[in-house]
PDB file of N, CA and C in Angstrom:
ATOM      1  N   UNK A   1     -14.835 119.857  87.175  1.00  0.00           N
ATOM      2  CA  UNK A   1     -14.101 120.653  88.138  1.00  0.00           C
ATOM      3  C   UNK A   1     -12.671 120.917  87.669  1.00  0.00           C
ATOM      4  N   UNK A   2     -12.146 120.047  87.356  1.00  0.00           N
ATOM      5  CA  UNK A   2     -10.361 120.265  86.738  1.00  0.00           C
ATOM      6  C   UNK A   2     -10.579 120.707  85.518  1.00  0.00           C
ATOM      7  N   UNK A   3     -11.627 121.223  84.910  1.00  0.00           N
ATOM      8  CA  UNK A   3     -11.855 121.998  83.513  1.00  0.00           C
ATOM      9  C   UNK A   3     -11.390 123.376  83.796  1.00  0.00           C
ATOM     10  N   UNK A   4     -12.480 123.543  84.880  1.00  0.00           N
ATOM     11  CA  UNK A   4     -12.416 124.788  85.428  1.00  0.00           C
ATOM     12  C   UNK A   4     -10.883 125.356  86.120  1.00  0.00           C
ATOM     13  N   UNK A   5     -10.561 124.402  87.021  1.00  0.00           N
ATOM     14  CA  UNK A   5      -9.351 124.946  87.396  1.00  0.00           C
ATOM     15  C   UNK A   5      -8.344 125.206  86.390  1.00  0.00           C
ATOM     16  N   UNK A   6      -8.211 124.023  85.225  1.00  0.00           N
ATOM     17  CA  UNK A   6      -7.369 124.562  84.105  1.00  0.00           C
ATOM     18  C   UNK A   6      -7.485 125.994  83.177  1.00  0.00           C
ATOM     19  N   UNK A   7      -9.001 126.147  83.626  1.00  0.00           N
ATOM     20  CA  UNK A   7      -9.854 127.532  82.625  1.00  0.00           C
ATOM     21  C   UNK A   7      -8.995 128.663  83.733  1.00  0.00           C
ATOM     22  N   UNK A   8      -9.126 128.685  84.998  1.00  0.00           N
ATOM     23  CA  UNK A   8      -8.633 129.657  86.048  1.00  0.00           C
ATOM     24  C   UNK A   8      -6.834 129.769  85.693  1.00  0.00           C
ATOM     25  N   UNK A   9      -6.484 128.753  85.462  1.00  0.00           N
ATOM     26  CA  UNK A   9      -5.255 128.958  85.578  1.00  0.00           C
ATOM     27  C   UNK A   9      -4.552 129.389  84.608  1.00  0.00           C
ATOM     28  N   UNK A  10      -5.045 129.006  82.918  1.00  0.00           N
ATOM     29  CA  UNK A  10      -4.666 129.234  82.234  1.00  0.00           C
ATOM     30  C   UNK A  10      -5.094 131.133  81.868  1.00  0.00           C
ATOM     31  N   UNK A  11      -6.207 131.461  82.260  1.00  0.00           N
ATOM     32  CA  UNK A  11      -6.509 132.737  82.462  1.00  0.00           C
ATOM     33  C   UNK A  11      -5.756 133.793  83.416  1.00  0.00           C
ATOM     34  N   UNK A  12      -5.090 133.641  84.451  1.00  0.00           N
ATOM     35  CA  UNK A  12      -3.986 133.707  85.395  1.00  0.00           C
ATOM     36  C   UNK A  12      -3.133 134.320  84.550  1.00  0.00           C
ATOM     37  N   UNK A  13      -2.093 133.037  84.036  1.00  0.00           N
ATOM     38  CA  UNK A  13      -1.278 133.013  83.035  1.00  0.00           C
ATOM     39  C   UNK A  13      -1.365 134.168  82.027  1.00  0.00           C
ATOM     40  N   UNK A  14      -2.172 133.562  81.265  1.00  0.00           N
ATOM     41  CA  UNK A  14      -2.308 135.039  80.361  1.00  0.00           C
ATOM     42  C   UNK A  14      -2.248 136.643  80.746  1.00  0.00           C
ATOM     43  N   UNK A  15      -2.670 136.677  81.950  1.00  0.00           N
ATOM     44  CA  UNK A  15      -3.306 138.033  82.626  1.00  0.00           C
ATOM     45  C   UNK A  15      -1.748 138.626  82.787  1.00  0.00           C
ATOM     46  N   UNK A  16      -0.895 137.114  83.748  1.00  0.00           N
ATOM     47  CA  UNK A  16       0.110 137.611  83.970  1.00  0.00           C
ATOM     48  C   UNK A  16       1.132 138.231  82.817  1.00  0.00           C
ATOM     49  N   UNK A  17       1.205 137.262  81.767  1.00  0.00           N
ATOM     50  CA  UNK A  17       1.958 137.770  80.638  1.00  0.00           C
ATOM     51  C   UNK A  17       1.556 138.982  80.218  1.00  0.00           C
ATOM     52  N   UNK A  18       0.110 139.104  80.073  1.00  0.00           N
ATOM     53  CA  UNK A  18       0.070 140.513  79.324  1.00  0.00           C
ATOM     54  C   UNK A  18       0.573 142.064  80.321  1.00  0.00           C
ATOM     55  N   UNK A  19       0.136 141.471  81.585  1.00  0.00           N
ATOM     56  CA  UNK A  19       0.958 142.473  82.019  1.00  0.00           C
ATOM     57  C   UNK A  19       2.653 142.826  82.116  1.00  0.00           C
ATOM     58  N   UNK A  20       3.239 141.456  81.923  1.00  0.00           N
ATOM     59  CA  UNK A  20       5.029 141.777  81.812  1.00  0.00           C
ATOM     60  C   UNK A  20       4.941 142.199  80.524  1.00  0.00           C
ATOM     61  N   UNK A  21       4.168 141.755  79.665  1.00  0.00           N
ATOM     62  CA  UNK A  21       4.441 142.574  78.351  1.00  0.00           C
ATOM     63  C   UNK A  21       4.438 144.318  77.942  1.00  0.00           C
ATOM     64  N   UNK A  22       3.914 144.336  79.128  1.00  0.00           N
ATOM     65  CA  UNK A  22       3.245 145.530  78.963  1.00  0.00           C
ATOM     66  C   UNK A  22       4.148 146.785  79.342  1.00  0.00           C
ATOM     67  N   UNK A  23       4.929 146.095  80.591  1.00  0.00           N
ATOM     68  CA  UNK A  23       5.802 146.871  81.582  1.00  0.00           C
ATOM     69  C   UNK A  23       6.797 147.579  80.461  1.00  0.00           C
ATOM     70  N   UNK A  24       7.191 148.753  80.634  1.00  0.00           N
ATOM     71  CA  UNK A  24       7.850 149.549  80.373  1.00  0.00           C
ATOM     72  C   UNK A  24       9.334 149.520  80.715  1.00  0.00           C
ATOM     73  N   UNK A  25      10.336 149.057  79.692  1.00  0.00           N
ATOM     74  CA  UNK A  25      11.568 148.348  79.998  1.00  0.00           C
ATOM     75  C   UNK A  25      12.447 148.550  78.993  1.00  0.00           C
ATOM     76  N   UNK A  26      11.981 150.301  78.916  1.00  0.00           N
ATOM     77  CA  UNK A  26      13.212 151.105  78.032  1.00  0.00           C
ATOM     78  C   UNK A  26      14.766 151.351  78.879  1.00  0.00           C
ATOM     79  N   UNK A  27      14.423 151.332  80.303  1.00  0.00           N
ATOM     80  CA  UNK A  27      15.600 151.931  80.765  1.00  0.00           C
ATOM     81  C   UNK A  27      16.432 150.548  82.077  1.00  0.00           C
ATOM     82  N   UNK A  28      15.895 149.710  81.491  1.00  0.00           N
ATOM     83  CA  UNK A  28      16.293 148.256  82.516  1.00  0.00           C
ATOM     84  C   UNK A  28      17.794 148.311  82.278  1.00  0.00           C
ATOM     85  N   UNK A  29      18.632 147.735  82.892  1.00  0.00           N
ATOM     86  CA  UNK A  29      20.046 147.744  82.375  1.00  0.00           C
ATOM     87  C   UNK A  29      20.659 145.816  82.184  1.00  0.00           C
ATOM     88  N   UNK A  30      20.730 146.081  81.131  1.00  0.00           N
ATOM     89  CA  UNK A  30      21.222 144.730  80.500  1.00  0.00           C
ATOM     90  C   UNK A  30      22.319 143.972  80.610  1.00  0.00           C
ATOM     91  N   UNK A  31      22.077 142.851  81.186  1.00  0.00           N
ATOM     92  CA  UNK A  31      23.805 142.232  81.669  1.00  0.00           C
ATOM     93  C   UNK A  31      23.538 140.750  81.144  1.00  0.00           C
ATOM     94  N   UNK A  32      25.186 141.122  80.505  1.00  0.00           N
ATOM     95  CA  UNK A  32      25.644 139.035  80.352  1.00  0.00           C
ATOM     96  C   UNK A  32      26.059 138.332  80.642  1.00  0.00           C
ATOM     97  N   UNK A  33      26.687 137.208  80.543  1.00  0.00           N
ATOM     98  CA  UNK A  33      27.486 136.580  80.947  1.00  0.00           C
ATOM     99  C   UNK A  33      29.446 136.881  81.480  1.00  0.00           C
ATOM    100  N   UNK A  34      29.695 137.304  82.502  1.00  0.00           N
ATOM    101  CA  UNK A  34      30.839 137.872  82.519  1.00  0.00           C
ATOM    102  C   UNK A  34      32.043 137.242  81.771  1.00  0.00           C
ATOM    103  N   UNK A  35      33.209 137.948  81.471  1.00  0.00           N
ATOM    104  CA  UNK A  35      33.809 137.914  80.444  1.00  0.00           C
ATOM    105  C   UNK A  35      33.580 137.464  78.899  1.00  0.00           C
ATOM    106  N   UNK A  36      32.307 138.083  78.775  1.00  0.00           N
ATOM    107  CA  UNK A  36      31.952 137.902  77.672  1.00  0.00           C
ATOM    108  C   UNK A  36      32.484 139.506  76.828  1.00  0.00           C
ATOM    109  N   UNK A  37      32.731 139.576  75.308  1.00  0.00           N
ATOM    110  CA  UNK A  37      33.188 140.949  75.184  1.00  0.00           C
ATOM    111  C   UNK A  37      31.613 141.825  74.513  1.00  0.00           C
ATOM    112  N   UNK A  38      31.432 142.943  74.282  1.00  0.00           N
ATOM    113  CA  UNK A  38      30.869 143.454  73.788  1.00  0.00           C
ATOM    114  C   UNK A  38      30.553 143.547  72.194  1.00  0.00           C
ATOM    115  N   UNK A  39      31.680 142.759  71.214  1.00  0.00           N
ATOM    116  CA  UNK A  39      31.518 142.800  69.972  1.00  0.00           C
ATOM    117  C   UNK A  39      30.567 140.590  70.057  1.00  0.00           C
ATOM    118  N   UNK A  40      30.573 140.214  70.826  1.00  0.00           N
ATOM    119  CA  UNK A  40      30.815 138.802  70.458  1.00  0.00           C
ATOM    120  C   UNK A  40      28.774 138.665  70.840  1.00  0.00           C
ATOM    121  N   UNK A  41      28.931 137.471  70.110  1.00  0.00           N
ATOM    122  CA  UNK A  41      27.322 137.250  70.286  1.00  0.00           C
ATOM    123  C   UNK A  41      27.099 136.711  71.728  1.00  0.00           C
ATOM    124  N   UNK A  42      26.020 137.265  72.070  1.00  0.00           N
ATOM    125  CA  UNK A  42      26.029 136.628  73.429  1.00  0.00           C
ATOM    126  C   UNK A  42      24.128 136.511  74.017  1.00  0.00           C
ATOM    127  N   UNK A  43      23.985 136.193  74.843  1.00  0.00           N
ATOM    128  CA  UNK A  43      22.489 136.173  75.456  1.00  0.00           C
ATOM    129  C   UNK A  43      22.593 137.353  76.705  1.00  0.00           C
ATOM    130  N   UNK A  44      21.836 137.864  76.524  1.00  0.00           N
ATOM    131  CA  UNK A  44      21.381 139.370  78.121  1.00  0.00           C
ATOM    132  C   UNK A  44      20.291 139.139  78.494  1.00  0.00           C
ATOM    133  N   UNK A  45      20.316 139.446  79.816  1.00  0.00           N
ATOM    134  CA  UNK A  45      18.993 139.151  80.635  1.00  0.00           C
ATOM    135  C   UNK A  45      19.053 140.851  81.682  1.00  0.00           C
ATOM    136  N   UNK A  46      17.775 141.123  81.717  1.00  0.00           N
ATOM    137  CA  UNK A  46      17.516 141.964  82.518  1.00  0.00           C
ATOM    138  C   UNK A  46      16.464 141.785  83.655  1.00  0.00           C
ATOM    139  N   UNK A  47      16.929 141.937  85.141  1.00  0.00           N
ATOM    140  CA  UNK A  47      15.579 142.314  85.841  1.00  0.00           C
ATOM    141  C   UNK A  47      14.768 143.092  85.810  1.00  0.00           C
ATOM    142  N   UNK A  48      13.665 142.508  86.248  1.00  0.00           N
ATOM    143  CA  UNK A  48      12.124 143.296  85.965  1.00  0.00           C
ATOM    144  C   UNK A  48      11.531 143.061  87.729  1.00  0.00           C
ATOM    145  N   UNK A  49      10.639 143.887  88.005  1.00  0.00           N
ATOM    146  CA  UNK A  49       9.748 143.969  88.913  1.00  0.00           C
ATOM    147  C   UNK A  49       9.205 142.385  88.954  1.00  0.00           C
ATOM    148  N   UNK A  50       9.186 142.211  90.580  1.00  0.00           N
ATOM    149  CA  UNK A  50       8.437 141.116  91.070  1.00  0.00           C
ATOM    150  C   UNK A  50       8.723 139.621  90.342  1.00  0.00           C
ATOM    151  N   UNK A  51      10.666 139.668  90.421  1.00  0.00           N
ATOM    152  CA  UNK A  51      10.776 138.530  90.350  1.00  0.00           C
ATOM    153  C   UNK A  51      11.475 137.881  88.543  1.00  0.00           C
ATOM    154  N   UNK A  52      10.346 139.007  87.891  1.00  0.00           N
ATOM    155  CA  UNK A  52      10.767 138.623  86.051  1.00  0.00           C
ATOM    156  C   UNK A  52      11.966 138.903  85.350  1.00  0.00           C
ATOM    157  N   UNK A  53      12.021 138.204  84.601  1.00  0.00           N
ATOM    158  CA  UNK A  53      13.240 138.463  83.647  1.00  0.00           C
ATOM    159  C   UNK A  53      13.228 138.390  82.300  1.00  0.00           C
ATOM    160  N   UNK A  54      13.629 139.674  81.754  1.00  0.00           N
ATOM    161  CA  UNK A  54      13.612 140.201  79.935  1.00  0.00           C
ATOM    162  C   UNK A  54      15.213 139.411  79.588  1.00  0.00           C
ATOM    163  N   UNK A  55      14.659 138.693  78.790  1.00  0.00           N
ATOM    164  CA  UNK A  55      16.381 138.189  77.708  1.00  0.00           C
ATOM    165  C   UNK A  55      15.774 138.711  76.236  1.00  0.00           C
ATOM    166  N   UNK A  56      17.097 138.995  75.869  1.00  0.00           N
ATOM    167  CA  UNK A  56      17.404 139.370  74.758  1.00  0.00           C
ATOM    168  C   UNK A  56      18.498 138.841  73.831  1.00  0.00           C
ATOM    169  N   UNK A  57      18.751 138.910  72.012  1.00  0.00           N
ATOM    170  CA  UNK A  57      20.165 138.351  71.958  1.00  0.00           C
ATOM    171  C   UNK A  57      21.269 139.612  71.801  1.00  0.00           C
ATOM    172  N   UNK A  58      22.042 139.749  71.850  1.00  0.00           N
ATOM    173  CA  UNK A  58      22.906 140.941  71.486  1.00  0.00           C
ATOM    174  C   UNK A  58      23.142 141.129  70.424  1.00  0.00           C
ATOM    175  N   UNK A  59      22.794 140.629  69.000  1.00  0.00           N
ATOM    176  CA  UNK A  59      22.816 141.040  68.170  1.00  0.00           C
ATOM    177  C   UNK A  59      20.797 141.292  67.577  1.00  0.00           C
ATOM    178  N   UNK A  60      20.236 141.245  68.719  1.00  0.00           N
ATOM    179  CA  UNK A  60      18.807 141.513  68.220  1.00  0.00           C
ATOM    180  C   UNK A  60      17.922 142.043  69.272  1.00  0.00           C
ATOM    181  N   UNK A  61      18.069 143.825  69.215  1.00  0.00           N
ATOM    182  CA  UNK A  61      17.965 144.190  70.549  1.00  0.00           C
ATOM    183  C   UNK A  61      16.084 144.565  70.687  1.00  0.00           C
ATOM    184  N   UNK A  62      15.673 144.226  69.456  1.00  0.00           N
ATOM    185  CA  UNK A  62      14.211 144.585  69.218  1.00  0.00           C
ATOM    186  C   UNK A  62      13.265 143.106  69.393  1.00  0.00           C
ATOM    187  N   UNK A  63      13.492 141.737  69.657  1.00  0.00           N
ATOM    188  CA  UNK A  63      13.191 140.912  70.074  1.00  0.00           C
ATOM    189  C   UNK A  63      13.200 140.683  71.467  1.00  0.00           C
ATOM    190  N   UNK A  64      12.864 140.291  72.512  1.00  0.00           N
ATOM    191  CA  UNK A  64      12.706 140.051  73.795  1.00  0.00           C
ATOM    192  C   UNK A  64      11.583 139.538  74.292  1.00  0.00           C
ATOM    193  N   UNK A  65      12.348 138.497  75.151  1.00  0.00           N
ATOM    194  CA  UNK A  65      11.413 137.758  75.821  1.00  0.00           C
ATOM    195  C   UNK A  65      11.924 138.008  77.282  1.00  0.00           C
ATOM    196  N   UNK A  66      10.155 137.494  78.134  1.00  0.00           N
ATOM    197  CA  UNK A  66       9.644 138.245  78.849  1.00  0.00           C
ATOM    198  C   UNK A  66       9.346 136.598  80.068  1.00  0.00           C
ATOM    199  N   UNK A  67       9.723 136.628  80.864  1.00  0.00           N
ATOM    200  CA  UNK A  67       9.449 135.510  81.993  1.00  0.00           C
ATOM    201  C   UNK A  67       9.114 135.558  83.413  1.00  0.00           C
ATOM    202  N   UNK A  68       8.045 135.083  83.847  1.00  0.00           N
ATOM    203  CA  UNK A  68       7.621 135.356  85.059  1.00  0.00           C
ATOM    204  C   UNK A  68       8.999 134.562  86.231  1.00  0.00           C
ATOM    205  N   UNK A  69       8.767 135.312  87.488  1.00  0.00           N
ATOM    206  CA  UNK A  69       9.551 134.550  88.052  1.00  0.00           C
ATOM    207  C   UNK A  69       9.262 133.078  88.366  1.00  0.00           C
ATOM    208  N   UNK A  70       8.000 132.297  88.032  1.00  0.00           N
ATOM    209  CA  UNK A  70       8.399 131.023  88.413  1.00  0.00           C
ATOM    210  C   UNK A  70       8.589 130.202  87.184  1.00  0.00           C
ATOM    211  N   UNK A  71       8.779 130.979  86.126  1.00  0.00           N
ATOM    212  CA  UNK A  71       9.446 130.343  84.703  1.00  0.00           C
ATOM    213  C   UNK A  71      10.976 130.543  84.751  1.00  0.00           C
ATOM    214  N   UNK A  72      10.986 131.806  85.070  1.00  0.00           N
ATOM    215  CA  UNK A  72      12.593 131.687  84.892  1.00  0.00           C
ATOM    216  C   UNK A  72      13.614 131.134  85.879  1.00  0.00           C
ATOM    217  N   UNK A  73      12.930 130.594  86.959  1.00  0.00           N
ATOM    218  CA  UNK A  73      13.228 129.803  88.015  1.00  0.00           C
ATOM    219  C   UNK A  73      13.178 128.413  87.182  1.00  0.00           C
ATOM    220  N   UNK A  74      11.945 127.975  86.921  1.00  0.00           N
ATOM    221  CA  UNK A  74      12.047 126.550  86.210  1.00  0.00           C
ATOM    222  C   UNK A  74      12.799 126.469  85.560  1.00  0.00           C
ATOM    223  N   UNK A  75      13.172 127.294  84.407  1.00  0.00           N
ATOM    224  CA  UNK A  75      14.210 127.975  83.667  1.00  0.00           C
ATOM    225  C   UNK A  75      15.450 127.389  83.972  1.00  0.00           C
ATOM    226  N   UNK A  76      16.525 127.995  84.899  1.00  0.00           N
ATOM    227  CA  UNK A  76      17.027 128.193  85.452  1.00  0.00           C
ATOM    228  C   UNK A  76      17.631 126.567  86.176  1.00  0.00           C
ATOM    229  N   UNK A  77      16.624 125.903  86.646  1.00  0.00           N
ATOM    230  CA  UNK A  77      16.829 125.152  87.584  1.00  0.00           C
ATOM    231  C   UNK A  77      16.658 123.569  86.790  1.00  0.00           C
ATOM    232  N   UNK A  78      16.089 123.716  85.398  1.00  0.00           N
ATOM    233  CA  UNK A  78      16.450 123.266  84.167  1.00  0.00           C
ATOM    234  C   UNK A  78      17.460 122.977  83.775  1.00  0.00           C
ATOM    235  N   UNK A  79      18.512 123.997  83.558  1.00  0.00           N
ATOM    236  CA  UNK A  79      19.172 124.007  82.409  1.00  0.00           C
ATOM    237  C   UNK A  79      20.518 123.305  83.338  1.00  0.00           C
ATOM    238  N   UNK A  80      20.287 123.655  85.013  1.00  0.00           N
ATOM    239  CA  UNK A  80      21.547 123.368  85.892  1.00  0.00           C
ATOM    240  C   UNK A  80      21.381 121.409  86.315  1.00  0.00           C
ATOM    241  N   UNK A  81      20.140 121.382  85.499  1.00  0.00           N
ATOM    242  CA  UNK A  81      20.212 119.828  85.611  1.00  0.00           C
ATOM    243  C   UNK A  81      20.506 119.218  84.699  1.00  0.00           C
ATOM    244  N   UNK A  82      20.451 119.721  83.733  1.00  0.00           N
ATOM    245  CA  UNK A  82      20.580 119.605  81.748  1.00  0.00           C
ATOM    246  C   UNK A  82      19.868 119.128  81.170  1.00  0.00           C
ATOM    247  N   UNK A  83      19.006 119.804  81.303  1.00  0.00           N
ATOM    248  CA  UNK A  83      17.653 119.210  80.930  1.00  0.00           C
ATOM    249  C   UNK A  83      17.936 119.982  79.290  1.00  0.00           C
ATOM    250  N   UNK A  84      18.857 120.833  78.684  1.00  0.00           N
ATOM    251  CA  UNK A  84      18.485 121.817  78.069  1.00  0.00           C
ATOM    252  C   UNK A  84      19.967 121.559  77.507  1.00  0.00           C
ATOM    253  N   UNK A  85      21.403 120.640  77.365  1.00  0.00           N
ATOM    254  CA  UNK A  85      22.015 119.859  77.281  1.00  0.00           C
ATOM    255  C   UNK A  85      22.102 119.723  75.539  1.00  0.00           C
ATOM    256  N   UNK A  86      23.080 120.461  74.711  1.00  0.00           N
ATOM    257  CA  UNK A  86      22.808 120.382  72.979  1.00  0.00           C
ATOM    258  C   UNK A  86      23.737 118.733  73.215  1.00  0.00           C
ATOM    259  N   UNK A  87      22.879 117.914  72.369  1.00  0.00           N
ATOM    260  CA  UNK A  87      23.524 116.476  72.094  1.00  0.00           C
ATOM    261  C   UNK A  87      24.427 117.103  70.724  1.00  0.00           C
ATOM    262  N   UNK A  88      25.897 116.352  70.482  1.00  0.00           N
ATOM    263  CA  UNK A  88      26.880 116.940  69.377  1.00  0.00           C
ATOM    264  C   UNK A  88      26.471 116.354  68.075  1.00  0.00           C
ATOM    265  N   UNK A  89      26.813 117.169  67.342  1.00  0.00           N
ATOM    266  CA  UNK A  89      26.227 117.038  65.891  1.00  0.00           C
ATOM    267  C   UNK A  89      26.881 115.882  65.701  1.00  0.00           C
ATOM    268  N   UNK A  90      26.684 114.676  64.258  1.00  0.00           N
ATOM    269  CA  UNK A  90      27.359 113.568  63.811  1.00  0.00           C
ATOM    270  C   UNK A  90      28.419 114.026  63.691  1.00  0.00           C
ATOM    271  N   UNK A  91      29.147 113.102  64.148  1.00  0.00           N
ATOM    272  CA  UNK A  91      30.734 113.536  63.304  1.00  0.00           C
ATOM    273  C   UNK A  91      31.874 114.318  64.647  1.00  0.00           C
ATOM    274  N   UNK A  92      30.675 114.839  65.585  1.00  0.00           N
ATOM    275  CA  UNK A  92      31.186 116.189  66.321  1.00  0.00           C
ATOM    276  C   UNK A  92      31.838 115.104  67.898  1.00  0.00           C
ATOM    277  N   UNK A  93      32.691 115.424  68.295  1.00  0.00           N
ATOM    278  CA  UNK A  93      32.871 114.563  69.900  1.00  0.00           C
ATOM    279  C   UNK A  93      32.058 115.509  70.990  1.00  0.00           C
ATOM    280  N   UNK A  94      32.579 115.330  72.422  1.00  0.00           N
ATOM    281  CA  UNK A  94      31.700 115.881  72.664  1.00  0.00           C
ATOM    282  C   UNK A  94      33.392 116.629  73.813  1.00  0.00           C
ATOM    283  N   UNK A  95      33.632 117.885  73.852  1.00  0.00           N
ATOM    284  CA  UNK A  95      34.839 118.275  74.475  1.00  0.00           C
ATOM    285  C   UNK A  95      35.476 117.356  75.695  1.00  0.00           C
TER     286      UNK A  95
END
């Protein structure tokens, strides 16, 4: 029985991705982090229909990734716990 539900869910999943992949997201409008400048490297995220969100890097506008809303929520609700937290290189303090 939990074969199956994993077979359902993981099929879900997929269905869902292929359809954000699919969505048409030539004309989304791309925003970053404020006061960030336009020459400087940075991360952009765009909304999408029903919740998703396209990131991109600003210096790599032909790569993009694609997140359902309850990823980019996990996402999200991750990174504000620090789960996602860079430990400092040897040598490095930490500010």
């Amino acid at each position: 029985m939990a074969e199956e539900v994993d077979a359902a869910v993981k099929a879900r999943k997929e269905r869902e991705r292929d359809e954000l992949y699919a969505l048409d997201i030539s004309g989304v409008e791309w925003q970053s982090a404020p006061g960030t400048e336009g020459h400087e490297e940075r991360v952009e995220i765009a909304y999408l229909p029903g919740g998703a969100v396209a990131m991109r890097s600003s210096l790599d506008h032909a790569t993009v990734l694609r997140y359902t809303e309850a990823e980019w929520r996990a996402f999200v609700l991750g990174a504000r716990d620090g789960e996602f937290d860079l430990e400092p290189a040897p040598g490095e303090g930490r500010g």
